[in-house]
Protein backbone atom coordinates (compact mmCIF):
# COMPACT_ATOMS: atom_id res chain seq x y z
CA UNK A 1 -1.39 15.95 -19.56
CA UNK A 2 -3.18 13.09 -18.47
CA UNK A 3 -5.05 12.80 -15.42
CA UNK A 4 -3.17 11.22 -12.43
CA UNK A 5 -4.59 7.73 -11.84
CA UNK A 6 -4.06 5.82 -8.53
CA UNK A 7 -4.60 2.20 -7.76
CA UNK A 8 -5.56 1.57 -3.99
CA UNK A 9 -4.96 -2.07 -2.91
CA UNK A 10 -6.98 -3.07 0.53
CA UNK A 11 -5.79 -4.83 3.31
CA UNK A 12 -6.50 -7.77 5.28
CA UNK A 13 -9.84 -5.78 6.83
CA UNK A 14 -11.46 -5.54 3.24
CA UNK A 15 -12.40 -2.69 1.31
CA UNK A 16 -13.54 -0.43 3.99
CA UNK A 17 -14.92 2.58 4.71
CA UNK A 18 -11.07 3.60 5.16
CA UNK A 19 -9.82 2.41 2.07
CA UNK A 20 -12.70 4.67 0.39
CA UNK A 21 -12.02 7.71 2.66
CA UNK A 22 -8.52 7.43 1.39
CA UNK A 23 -9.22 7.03 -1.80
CA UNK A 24 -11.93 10.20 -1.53
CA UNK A 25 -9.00 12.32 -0.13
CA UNK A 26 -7.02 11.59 -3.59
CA UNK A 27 -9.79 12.34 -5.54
CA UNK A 28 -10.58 15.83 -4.11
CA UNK A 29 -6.67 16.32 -4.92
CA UNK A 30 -7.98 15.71 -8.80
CA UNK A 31 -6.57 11.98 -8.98
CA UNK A 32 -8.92 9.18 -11.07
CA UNK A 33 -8.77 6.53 -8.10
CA UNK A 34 -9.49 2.63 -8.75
CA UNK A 35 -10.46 0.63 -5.64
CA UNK A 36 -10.53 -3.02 -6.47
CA UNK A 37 -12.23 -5.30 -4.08
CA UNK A 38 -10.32 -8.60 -4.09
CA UNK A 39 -12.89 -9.38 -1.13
CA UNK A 40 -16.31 -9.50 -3.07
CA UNK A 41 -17.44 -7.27 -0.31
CA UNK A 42 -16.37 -8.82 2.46
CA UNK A 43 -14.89 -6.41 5.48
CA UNK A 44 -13.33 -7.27 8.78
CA UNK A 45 -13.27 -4.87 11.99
CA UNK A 46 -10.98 -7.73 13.28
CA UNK A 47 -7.22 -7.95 11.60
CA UNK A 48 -7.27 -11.85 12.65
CA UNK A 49 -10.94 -12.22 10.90
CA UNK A 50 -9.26 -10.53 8.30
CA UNK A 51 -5.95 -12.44 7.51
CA UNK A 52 -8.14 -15.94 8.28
CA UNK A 53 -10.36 -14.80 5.40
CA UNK A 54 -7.05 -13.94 3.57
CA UNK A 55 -5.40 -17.55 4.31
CA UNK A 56 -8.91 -19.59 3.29
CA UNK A 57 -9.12 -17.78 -0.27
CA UNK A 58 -5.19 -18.25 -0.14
CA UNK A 59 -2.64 -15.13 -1.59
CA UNK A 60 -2.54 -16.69 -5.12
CA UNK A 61 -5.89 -16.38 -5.17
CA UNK A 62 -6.44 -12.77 -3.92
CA UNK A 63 -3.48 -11.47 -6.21
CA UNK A 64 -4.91 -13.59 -9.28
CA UNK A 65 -8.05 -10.79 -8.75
CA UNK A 66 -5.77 -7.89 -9.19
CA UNK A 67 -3.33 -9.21 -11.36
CA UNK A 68 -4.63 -7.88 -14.26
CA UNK A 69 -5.67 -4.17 -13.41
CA UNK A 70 -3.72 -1.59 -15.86
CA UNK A 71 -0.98 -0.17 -13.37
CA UNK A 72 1.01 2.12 -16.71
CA UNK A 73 1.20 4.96 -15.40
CA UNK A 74 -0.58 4.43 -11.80
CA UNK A 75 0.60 5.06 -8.66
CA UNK A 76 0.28 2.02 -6.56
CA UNK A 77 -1.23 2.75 -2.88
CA UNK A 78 -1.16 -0.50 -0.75
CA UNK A 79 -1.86 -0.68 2.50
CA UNK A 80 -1.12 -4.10 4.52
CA UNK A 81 -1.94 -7.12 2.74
CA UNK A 82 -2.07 -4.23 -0.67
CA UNK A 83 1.03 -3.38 -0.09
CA UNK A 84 2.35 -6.96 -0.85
CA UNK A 85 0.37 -6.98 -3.98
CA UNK A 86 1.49 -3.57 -4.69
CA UNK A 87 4.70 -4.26 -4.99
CA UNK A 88 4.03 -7.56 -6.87
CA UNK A 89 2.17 -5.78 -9.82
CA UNK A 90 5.22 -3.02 -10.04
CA UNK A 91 6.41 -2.62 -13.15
CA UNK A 92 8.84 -0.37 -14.81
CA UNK A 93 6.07 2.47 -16.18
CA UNK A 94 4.60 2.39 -12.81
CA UNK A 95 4.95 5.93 -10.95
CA UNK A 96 5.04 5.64 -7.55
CA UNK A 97 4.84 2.55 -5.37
CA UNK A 98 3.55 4.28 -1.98
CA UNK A 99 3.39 1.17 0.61
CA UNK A 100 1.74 1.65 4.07
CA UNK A 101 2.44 -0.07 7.23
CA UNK A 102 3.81 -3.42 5.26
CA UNK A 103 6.29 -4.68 2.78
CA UNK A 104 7.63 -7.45 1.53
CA UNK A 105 11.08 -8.43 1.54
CA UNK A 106 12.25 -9.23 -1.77
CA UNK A 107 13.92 -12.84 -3.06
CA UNK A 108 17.81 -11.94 -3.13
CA UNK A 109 17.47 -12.95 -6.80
CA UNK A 110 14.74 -10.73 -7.88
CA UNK A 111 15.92 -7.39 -8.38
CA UNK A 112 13.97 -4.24 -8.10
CA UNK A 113 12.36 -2.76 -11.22
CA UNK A 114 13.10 0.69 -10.62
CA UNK A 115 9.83 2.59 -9.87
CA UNK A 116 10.54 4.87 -6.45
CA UNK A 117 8.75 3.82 -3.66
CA UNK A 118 7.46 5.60 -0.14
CA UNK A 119 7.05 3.54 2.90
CA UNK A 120 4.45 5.17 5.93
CA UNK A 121 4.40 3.34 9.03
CA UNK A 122 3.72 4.04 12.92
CA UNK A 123 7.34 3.76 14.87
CA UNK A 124 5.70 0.40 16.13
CA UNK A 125 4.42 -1.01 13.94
CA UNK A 126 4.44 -5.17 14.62
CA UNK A 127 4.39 -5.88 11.20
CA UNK A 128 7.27 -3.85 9.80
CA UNK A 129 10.74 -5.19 10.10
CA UNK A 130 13.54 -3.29 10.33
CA UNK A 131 15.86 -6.03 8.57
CA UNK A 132 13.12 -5.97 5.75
CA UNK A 133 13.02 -1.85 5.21
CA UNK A 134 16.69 -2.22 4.99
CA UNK A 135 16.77 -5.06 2.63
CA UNK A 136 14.08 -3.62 0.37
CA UNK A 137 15.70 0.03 0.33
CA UNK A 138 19.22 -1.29 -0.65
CA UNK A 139 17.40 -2.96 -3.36
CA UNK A 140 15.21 0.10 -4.62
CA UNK A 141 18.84 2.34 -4.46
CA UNK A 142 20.15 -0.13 -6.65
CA UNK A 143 18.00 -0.05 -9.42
CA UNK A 144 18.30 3.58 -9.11
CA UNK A 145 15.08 4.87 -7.67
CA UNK A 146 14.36 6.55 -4.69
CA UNK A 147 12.80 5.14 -1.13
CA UNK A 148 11.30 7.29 1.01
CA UNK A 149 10.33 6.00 4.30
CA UNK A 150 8.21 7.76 6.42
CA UNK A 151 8.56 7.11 10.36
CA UNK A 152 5.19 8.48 12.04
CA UNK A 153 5.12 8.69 15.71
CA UNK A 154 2.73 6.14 17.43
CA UNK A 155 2.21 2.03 17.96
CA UNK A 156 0.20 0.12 15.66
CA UNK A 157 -0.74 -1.09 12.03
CA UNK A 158 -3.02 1.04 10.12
CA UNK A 159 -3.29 4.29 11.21
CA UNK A 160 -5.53 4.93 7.95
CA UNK A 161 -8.41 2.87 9.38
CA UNK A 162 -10.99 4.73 10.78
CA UNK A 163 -12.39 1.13 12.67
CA UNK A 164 -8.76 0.98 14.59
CA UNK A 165 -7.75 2.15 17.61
CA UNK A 166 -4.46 3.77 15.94
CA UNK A 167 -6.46 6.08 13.36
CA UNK A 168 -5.16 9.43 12.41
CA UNK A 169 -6.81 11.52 10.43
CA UNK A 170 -4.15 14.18 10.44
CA UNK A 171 -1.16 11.51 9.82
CA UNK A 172 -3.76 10.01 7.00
CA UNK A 173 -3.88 13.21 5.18
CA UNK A 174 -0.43 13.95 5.57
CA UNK A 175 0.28 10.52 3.86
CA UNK A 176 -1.95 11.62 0.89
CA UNK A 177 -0.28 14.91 1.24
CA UNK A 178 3.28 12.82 -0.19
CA UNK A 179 2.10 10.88 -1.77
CA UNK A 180 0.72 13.88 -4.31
CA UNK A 181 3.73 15.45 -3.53
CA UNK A 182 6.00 12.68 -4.82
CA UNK A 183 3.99 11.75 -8.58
């Protein structure tokens, strides 16, 4: 059996110290983790530091960088701006799309491609819509794959950020905890 192979996709902030801790926590579970850094080493403590970097290099830009990684096989782990690009570069042969505290709604023309997805969030979260969870999981049931969305207690964005005021480390391992769970 192959080995399990994750692809963590950063957020607005960079690839942090988070990001890596994350990413550590899979790997002690026996997972071969990739971490690209669509950044060039660039991190932000600040979220609107973060998404002003993000809007001078421009989206295209940023998901041109990742656009080519090998996903076959991968589990996609996005978190924030990652979890856009996440479930950009999800294709059918892609195991688990495991999105946290952001997605994308989809066009009403572009269906889903199948691949079951998990969605982790704080109960407020400002950047989570309710419309858009609903939109996105009537679109995952209808290609047939499962959505699992994960409501956490709390207010804020990333509670997988050790820099942010919302951190949990117990809610962060639990996320890694399903997301194992789910591949």
């Amino acid at each position: 059996m192959p080995p399990r192979r994750v692809i963590c996709l950063h957020s607005a902030f960079g690839l942090t110290d988070g990001v890596q801790e994350f990413a550590g926590l899979l790997r002690a579970e026996g997972w071969v983790v990739d971490v690209p850094d669509f950044y060039d080493g660039l991190t932000f403590d600040d979220a609107a530091a973060g998404v002003a970097h993000r809007d001078a290099i421009g989206y295209r830009e940023l998901f041109r960088r990742v656009a080519h990684l090998p996903v076959q096989g991968a589990a996609l782990v996005g978190f924030s701006l990652g979890a856009s690009f996440a479930q950009r570069l999800c294709r059918p042969g892609v195991r688990l799309v495991s999105l946290v505290g952001a997605l994308d709604p989809l066009p009403p023309d572009k269906p889903w491609c199948g691949v079951d997805v998990q969605l982790h969030q704080l109960a407020d979260d400002p950047w989570v819509d309710a419309d858009d969870v609903q939109t996105f999981r009537c679109a995952v049931a209808a290609a047939g794959a499962m959505f699992d969305h994960f409501i956490n207690p709390g207010s804020g964005h990333l509670f997988t950020e050790p820099s942010q005021p919302e951190y949990d480390r117990d809610l962060t391992e639990l996320t890694v905890d399903r997301i194992v769970s789910a591949f």
